[in-house]
PDB file of N, CA and C in Angstrom:
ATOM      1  N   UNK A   1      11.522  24.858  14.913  1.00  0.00           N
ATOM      2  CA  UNK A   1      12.684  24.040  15.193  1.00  0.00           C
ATOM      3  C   UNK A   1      13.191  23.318  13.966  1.00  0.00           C
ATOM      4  N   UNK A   2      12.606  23.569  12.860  1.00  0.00           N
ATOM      5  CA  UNK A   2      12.993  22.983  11.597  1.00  0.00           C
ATOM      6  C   UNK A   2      12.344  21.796  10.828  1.00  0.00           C
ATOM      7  N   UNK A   3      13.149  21.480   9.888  1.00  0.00           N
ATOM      8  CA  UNK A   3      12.092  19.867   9.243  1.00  0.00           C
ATOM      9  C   UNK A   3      13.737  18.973   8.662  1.00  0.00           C
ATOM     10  N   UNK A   4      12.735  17.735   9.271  1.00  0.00           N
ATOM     11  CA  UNK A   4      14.324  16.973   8.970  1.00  0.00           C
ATOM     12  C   UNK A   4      13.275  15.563   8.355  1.00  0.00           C
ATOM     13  N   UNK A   5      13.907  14.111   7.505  1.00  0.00           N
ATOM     14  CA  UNK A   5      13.735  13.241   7.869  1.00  0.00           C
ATOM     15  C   UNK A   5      14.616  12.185   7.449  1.00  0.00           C
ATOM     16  N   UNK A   6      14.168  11.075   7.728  1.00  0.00           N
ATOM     17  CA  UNK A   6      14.645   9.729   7.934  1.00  0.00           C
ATOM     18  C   UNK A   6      13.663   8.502   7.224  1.00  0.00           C
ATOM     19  N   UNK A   7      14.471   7.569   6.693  1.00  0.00           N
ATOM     20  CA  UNK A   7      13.845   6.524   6.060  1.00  0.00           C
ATOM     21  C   UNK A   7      14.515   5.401   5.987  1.00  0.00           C
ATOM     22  N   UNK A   8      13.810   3.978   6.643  1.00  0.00           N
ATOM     23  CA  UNK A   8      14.019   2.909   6.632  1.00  0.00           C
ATOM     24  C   UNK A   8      13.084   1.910   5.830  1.00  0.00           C
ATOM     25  N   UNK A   9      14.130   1.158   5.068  1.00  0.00           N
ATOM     26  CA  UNK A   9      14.230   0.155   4.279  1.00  0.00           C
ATOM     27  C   UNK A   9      13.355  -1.002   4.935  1.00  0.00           C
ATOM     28  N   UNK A  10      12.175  -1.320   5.375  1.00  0.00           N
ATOM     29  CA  UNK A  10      11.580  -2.582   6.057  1.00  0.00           C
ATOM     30  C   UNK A  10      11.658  -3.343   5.257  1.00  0.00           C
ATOM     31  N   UNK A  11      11.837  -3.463   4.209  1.00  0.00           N
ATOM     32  CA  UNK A  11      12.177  -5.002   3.476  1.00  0.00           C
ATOM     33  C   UNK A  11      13.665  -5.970   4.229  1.00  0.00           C
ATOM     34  N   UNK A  12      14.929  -4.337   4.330  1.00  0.00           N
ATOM     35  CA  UNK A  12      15.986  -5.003   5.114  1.00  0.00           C
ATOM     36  C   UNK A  12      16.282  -5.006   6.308  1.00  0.00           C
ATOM     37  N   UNK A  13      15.072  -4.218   6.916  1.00  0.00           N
ATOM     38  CA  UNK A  13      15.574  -3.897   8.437  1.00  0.00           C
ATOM     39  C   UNK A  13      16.806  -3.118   8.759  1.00  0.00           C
ATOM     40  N   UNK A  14      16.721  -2.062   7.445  1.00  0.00           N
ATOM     41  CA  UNK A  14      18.229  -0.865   8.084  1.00  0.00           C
ATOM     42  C   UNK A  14      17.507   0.438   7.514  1.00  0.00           C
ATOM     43  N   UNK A  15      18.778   1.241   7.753  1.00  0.00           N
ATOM     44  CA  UNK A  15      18.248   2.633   7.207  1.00  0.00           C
ATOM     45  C   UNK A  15      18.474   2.634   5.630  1.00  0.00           C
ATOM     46  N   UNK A  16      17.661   3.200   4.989  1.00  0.00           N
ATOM     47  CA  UNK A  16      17.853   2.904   3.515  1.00  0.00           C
ATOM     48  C   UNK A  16      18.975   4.331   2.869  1.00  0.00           C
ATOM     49  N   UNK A  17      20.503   4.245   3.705  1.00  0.00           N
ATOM     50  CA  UNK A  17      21.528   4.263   2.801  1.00  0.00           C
ATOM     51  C   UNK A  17      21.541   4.528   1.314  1.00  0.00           C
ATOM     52  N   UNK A  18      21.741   5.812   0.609  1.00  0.00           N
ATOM     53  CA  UNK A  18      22.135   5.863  -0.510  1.00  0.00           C
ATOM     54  C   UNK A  18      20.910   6.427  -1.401  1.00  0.00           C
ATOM     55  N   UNK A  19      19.975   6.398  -0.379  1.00  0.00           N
ATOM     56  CA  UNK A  19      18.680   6.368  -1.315  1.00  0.00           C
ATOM     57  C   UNK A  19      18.289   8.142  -1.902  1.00  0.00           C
ATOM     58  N   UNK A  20      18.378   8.355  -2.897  1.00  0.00           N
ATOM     59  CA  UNK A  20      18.089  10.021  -3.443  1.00  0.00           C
ATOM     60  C   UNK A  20      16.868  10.559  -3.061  1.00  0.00           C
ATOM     61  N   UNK A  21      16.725  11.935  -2.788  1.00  0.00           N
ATOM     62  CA  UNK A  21      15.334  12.443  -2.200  1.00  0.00           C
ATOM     63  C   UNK A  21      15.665  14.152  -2.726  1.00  0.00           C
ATOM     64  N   UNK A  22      14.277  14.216  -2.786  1.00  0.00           N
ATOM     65  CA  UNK A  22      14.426  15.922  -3.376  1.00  0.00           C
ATOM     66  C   UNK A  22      13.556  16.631  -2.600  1.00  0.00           C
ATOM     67  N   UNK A  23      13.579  17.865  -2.207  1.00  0.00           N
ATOM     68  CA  UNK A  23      12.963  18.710  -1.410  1.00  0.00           C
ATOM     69  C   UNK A  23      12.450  19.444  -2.158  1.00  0.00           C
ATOM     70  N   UNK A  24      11.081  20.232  -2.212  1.00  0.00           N
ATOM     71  CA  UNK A  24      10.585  21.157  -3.134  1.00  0.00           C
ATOM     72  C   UNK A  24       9.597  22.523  -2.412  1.00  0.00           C
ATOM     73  N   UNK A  25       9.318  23.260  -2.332  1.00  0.00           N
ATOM     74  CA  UNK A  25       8.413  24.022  -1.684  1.00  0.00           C
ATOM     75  C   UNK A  25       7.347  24.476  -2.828  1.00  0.00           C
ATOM     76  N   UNK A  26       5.864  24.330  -2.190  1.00  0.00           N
ATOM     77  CA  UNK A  26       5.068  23.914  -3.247  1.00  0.00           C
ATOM     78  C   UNK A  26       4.200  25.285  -3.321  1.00  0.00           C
ATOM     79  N   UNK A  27       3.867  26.270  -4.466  1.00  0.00           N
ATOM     80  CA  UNK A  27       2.722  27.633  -4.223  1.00  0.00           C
ATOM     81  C   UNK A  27       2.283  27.777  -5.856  1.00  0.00           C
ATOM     82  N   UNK A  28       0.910  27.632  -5.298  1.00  0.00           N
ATOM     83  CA  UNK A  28       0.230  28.296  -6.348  1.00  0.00           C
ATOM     84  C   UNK A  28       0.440  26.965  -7.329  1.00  0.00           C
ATOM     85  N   UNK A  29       0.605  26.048  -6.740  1.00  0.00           N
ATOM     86  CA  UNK A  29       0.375  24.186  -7.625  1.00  0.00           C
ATOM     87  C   UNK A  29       1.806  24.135  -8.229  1.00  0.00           C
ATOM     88  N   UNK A  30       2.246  25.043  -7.929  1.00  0.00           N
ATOM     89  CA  UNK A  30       3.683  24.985  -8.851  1.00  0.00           C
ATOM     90  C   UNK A  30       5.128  24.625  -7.420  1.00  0.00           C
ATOM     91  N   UNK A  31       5.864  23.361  -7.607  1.00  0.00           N
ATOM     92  CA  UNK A  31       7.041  22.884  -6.820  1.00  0.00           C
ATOM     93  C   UNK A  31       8.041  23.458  -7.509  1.00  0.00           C
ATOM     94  N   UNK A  32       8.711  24.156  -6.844  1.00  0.00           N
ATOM     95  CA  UNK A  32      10.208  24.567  -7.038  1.00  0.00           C
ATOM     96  C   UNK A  32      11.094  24.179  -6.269  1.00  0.00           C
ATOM     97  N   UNK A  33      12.326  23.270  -6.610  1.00  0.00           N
ATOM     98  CA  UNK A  33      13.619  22.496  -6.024  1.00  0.00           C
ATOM     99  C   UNK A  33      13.948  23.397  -5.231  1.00  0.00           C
ATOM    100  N   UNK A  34      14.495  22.954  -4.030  1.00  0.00           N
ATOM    101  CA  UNK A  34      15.222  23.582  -2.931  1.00  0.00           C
ATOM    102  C   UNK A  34      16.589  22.773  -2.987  1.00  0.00           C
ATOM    103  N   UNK A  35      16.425  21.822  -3.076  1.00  0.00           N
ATOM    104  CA  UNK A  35      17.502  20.862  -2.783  1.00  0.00           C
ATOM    105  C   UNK A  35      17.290  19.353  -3.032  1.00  0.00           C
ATOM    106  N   UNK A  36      18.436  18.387  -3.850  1.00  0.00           N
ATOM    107  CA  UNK A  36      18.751  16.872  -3.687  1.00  0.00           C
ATOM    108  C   UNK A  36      19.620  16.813  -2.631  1.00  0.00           C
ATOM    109  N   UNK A  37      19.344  15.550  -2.241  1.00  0.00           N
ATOM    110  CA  UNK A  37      20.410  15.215  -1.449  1.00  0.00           C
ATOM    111  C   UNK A  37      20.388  13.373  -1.247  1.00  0.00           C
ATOM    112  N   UNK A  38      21.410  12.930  -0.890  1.00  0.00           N
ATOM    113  CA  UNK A  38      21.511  11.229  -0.837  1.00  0.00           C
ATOM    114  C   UNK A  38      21.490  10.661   0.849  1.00  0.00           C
ATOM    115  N   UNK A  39      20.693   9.975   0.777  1.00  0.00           N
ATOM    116  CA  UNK A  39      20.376   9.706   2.573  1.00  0.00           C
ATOM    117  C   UNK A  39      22.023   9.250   2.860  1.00  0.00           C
ATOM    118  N   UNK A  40      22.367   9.507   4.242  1.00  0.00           N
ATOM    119  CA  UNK A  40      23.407   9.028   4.760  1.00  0.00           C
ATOM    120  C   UNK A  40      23.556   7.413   5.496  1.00  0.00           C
ATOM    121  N   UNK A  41      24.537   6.836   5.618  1.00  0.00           N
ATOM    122  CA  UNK A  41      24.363   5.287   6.646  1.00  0.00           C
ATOM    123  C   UNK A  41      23.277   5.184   7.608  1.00  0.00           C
ATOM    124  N   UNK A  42      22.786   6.608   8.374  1.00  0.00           N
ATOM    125  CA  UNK A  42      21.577   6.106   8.885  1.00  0.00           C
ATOM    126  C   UNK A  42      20.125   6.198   8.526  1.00  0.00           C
ATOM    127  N   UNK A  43      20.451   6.548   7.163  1.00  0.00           N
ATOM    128  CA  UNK A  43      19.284   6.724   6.247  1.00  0.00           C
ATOM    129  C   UNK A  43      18.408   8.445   6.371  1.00  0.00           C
ATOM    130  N   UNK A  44      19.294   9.333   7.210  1.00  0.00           N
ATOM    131  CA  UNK A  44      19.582  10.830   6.877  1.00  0.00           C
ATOM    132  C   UNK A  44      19.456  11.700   6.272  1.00  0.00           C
ATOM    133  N   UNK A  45      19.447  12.912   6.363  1.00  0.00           N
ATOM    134  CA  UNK A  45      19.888  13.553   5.160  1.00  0.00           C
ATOM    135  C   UNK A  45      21.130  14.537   5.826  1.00  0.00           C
ATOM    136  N   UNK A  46      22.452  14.710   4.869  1.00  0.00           N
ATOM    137  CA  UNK A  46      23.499  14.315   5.269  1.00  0.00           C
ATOM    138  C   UNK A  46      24.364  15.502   5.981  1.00  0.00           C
ATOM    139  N   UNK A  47      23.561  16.657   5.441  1.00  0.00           N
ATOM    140  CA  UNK A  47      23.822  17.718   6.233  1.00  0.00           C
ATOM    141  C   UNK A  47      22.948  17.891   7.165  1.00  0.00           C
ATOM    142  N   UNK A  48      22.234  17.327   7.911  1.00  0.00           N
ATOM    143  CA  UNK A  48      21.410  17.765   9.344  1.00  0.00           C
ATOM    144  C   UNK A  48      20.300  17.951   8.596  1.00  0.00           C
ATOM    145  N   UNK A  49      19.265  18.781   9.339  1.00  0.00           N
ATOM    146  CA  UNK A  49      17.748  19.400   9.349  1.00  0.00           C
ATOM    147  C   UNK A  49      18.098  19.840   7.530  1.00  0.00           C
ATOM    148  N   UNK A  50      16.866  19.661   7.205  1.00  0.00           N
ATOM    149  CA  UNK A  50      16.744  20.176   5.813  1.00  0.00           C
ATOM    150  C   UNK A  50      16.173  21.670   5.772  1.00  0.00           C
ATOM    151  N   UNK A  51      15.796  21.902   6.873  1.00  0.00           N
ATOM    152  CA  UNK A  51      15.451  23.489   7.409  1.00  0.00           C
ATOM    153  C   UNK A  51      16.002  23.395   8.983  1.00  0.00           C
ATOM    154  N   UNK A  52      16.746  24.628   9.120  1.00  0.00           N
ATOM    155  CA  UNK A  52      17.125  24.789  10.613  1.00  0.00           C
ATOM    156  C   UNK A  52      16.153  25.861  11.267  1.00  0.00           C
ATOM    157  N   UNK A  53      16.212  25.591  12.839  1.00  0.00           N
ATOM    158  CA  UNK A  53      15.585  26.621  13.988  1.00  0.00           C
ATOM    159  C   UNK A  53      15.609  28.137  12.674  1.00  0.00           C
ATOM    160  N   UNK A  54      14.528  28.469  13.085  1.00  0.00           N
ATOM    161  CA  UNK A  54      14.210  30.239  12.304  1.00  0.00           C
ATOM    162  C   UNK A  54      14.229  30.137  10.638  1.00  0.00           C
ATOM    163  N   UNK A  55      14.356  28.787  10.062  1.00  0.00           N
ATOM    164  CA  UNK A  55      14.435  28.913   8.700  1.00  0.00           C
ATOM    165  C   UNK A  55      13.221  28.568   7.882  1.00  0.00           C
ATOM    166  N   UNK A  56      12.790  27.320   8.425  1.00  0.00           N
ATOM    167  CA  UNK A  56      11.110  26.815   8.324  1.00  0.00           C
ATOM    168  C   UNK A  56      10.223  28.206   8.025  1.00  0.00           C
ATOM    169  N   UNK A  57       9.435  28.462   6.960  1.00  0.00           N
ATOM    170  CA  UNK A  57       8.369  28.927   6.587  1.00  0.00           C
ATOM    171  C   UNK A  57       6.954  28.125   6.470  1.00  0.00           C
ATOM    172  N   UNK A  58       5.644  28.822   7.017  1.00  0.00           N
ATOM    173  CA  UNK A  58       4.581  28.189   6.950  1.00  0.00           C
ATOM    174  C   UNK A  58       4.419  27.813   5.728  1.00  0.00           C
ATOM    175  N   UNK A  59       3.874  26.913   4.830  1.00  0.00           N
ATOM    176  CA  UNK A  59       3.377  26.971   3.454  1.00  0.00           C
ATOM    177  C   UNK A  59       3.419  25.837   3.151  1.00  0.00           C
ATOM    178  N   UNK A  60       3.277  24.993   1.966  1.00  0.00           N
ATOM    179  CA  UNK A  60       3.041  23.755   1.264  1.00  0.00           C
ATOM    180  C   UNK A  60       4.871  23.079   0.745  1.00  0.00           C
ATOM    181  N   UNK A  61       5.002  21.794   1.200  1.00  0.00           N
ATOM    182  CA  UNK A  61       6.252  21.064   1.297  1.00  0.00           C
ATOM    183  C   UNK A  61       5.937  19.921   0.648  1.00  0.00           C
ATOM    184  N   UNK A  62       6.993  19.511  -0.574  1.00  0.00           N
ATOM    185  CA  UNK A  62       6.691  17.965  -0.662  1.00  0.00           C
ATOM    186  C   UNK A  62       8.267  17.270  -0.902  1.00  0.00           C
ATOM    187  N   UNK A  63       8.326  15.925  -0.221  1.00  0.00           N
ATOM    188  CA  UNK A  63       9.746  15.265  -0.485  1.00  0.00           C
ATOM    189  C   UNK A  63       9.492  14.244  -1.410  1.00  0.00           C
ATOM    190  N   UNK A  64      10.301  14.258  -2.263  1.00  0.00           N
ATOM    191  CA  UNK A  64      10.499  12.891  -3.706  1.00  0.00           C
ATOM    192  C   UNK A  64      10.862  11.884  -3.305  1.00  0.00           C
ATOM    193  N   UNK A  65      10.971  10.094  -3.127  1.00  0.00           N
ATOM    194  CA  UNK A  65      11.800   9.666  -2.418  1.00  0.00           C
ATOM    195  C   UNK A  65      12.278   9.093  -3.627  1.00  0.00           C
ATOM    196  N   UNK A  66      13.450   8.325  -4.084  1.00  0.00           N
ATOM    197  CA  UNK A  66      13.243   7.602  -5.122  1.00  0.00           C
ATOM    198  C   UNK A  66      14.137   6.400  -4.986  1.00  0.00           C
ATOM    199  N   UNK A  67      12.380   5.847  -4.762  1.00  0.00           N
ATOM    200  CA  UNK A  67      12.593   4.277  -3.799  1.00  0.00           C
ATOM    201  C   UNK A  67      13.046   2.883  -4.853  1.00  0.00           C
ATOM    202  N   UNK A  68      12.563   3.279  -6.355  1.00  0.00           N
ATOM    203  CA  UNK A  68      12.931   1.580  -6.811  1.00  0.00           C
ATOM    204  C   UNK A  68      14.358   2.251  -7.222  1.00  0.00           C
ATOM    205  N   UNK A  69      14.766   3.134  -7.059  1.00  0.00           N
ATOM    206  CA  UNK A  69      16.281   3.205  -7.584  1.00  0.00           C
ATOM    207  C   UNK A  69      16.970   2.814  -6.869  1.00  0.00           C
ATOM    208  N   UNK A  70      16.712   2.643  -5.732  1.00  0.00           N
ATOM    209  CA  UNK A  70      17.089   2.825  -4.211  1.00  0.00           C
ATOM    210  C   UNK A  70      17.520   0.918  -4.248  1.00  0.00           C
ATOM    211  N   UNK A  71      15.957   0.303  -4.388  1.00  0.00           N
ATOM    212  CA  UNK A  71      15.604  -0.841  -4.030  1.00  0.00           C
ATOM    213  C   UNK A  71      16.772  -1.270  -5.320  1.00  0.00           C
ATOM    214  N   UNK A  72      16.505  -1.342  -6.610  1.00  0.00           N
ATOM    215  CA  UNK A  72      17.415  -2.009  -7.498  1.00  0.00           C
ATOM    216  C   UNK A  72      18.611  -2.129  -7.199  1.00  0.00           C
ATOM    217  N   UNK A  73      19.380  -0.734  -6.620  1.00  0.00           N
ATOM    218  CA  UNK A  73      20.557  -0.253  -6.201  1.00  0.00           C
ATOM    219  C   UNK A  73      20.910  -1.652  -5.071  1.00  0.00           C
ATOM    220  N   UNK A  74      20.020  -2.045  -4.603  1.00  0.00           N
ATOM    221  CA  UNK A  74      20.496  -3.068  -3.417  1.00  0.00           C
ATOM    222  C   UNK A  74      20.491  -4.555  -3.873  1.00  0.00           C
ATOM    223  N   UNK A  75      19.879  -4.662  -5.122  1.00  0.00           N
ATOM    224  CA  UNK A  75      20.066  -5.847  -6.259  1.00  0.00           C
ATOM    225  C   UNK A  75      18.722  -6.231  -6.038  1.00  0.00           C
ATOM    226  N   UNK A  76      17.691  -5.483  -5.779  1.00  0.00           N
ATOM    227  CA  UNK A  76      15.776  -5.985  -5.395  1.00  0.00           C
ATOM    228  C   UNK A  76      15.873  -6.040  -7.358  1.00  0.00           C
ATOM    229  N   UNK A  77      15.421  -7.301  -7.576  1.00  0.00           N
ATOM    230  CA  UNK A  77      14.719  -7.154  -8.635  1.00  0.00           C
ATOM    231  C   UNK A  77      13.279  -6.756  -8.770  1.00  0.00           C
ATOM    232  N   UNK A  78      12.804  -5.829  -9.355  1.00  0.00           N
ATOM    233  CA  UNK A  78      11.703  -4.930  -9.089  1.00  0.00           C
ATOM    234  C   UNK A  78      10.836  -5.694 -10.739  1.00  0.00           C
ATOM    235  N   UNK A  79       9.474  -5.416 -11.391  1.00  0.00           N
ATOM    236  CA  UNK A  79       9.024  -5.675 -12.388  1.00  0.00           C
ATOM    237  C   UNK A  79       9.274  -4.349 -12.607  1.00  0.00           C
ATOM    238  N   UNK A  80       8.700  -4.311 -14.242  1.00  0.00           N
ATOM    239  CA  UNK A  80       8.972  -3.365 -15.252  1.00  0.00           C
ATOM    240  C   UNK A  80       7.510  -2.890 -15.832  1.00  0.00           C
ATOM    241  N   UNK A  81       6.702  -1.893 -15.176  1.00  0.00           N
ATOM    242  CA  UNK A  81       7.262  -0.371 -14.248  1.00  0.00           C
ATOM    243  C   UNK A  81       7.078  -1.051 -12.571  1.00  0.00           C
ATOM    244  N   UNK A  82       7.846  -0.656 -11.973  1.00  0.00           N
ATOM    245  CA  UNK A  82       7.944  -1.113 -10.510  1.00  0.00           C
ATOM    246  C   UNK A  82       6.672  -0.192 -10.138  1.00  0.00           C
ATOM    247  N   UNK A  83       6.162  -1.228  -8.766  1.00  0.00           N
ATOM    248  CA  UNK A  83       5.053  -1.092  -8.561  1.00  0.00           C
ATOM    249  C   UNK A  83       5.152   0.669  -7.994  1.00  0.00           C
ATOM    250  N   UNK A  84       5.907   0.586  -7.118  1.00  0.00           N
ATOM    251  CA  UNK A  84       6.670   1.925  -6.205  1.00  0.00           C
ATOM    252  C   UNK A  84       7.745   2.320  -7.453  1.00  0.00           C
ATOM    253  N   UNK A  85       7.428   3.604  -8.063  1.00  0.00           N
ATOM    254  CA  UNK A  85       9.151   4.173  -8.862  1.00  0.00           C
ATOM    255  C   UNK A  85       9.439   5.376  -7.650  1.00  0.00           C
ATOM    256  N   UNK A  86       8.908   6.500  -7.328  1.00  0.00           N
ATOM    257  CA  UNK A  86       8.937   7.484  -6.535  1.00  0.00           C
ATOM    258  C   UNK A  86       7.820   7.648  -5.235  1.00  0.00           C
ATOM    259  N   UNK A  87       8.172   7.624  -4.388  1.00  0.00           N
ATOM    260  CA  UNK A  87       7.131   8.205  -3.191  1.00  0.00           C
ATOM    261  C   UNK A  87       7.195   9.347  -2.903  1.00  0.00           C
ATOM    262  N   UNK A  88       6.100   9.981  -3.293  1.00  0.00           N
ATOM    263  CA  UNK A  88       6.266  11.850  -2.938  1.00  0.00           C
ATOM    264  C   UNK A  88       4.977  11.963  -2.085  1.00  0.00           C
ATOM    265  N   UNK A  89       5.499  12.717  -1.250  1.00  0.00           N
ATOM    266  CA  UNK A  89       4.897  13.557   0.365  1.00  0.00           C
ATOM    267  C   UNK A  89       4.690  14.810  -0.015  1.00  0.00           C
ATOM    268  N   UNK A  90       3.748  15.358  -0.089  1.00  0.00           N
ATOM    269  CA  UNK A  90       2.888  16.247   0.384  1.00  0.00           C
ATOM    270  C   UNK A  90       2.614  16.515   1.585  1.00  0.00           C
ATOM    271  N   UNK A  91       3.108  18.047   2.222  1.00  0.00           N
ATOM    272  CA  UNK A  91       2.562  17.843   3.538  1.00  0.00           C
ATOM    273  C   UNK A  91       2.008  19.625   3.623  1.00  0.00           C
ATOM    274  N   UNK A  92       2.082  19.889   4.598  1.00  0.00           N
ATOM    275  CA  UNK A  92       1.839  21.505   5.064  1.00  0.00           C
ATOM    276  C   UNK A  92       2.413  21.837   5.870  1.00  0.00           C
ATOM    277  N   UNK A  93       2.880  22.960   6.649  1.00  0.00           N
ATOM    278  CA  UNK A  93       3.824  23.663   7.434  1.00  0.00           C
ATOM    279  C   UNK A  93       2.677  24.096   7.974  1.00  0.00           C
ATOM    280  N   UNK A  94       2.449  24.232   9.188  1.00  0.00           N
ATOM    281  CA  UNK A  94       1.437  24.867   9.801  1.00  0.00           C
ATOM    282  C   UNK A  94       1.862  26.805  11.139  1.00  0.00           C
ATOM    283  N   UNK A  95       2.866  25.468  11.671  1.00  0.00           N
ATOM    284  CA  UNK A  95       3.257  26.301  13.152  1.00  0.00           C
ATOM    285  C   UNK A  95       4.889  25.745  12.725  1.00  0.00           C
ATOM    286  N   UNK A  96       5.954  26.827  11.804  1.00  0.00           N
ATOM    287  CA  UNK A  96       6.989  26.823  11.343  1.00  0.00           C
ATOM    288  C   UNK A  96       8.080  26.667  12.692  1.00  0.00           C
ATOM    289  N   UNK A  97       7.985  27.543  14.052  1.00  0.00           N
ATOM    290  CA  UNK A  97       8.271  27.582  14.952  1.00  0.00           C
ATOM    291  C   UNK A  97       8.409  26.310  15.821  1.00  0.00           C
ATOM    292  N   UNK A  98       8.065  24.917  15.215  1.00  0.00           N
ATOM    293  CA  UNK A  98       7.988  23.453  15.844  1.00  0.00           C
ATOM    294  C   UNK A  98       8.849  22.805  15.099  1.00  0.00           C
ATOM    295  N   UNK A  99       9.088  21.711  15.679  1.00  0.00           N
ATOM    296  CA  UNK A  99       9.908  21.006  14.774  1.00  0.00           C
ATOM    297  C   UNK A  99       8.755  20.355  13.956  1.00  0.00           C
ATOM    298  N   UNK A 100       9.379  19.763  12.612  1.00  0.00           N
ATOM    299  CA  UNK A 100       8.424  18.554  11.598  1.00  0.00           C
ATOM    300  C   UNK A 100       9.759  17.470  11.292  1.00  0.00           C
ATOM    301  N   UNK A 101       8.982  16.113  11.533  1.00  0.00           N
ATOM    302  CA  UNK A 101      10.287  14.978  11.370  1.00  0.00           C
ATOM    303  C   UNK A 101       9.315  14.642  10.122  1.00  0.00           C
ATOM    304  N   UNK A 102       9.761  14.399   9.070  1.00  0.00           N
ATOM    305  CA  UNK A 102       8.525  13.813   7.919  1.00  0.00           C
ATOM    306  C   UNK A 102       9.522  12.520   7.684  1.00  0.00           C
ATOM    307  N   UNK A 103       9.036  10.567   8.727  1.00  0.00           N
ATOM    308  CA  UNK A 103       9.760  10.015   8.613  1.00  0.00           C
ATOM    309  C   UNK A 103       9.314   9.008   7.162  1.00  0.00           C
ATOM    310  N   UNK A 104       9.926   8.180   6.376  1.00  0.00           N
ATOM    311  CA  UNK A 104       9.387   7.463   5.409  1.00  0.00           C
ATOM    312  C   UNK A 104       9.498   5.789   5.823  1.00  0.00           C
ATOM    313  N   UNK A 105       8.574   4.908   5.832  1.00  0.00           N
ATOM    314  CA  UNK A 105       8.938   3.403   6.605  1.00  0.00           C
ATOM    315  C   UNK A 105       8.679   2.932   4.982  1.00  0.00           C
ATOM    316  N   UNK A 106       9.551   2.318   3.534  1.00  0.00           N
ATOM    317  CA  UNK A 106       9.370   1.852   2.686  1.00  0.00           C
ATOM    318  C   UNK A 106      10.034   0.677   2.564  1.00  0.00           C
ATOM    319  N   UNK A 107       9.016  -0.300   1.472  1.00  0.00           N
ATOM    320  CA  UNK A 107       9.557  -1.622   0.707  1.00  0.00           C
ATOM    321  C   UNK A 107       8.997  -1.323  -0.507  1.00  0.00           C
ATOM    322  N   UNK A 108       9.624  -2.358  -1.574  1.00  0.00           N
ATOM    323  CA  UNK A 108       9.012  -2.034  -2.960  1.00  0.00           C
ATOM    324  C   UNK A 108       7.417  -2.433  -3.365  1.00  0.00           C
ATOM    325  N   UNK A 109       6.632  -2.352  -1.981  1.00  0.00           N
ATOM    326  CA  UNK A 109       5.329  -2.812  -1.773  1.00  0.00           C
ATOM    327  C   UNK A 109       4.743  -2.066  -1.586  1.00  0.00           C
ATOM    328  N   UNK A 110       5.204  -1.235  -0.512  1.00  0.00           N
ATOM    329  CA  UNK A 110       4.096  -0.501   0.676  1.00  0.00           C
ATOM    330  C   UNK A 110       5.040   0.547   1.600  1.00  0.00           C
ATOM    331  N   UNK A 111       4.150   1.779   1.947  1.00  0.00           N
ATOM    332  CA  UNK A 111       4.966   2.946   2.255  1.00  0.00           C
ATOM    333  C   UNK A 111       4.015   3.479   3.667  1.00  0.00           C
ATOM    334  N   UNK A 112       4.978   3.613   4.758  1.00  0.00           N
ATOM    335  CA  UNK A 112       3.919   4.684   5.236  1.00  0.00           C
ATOM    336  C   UNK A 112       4.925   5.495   5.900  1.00  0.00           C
ATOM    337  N   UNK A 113       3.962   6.719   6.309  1.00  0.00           N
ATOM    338  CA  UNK A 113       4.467   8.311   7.373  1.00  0.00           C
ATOM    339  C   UNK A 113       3.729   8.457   7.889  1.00  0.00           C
ATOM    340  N   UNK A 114       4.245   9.538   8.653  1.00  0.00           N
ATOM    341  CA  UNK A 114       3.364  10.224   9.449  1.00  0.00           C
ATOM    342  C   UNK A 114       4.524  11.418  10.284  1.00  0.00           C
ATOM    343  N   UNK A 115       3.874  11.624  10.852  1.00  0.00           N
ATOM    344  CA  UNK A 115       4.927  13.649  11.717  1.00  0.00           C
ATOM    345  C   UNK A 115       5.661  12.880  12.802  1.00  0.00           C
ATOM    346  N   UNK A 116       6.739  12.926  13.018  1.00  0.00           N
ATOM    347  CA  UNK A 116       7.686  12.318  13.755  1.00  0.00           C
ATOM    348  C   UNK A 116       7.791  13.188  14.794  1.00  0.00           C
ATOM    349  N   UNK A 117       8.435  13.518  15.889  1.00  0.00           N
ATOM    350  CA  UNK A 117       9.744  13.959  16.697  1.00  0.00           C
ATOM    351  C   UNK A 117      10.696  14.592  16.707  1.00  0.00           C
TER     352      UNK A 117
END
């Protein structure tokens, strides 16, 4: 059913808007770009599923998030190197035929996921 996700800003209590993320498919230790893209107002990605129904392949996935650009972008004064510069996910494709929500809950502190919906 594809892989999509979503990420909210818990420092502001919204969707973190604007924020850049990169998609990569990972073999043999080596990530190759599939796609950037900029989260949408509900913190999105802006064309739908980042894989649609029948497109998902089993194999190794990781998303970039890039959270203090994100955070500065909103006027967070961050220290110098911010504690958080990028959050990258690692995950696995197991059963391609399901959906995967890979959601991100970040502040310039502390990050968590887990397999969504």
């Amino acid at each position: 059913m594809g892989l999509s996700t979503h990420v909210l800003d818990t420092m502001h209590g919204t969707p973190a808007a604007g924020m850049a993320v990169a998609l990569y498919t990972v073999a043999d230790g080596q990530a190759s770009l599939v796609r950037r893209f900029v989260l949408d107002r509900d913190g999105r990605s802006p064309d739908g599923p980042l894989y649609r129904d029948g497109e998902l392949q089993a194999g190794r996935y990781r998303l970039v998030f890039e959270v203090a650009a994100y955070f500065r972008a909103r006027g967070v004064t961050l220290p110098e190197p911010a504690f958080l510069d990028q959050v990258t996910l690692d995950f696995g494709i197991a059963r391609p035929q399901e959906h995967y929500h890979v959601p991100l809950l970040a502040s310039p502190w502390s990050y968590s996921t887990y397999r969504g919906s």
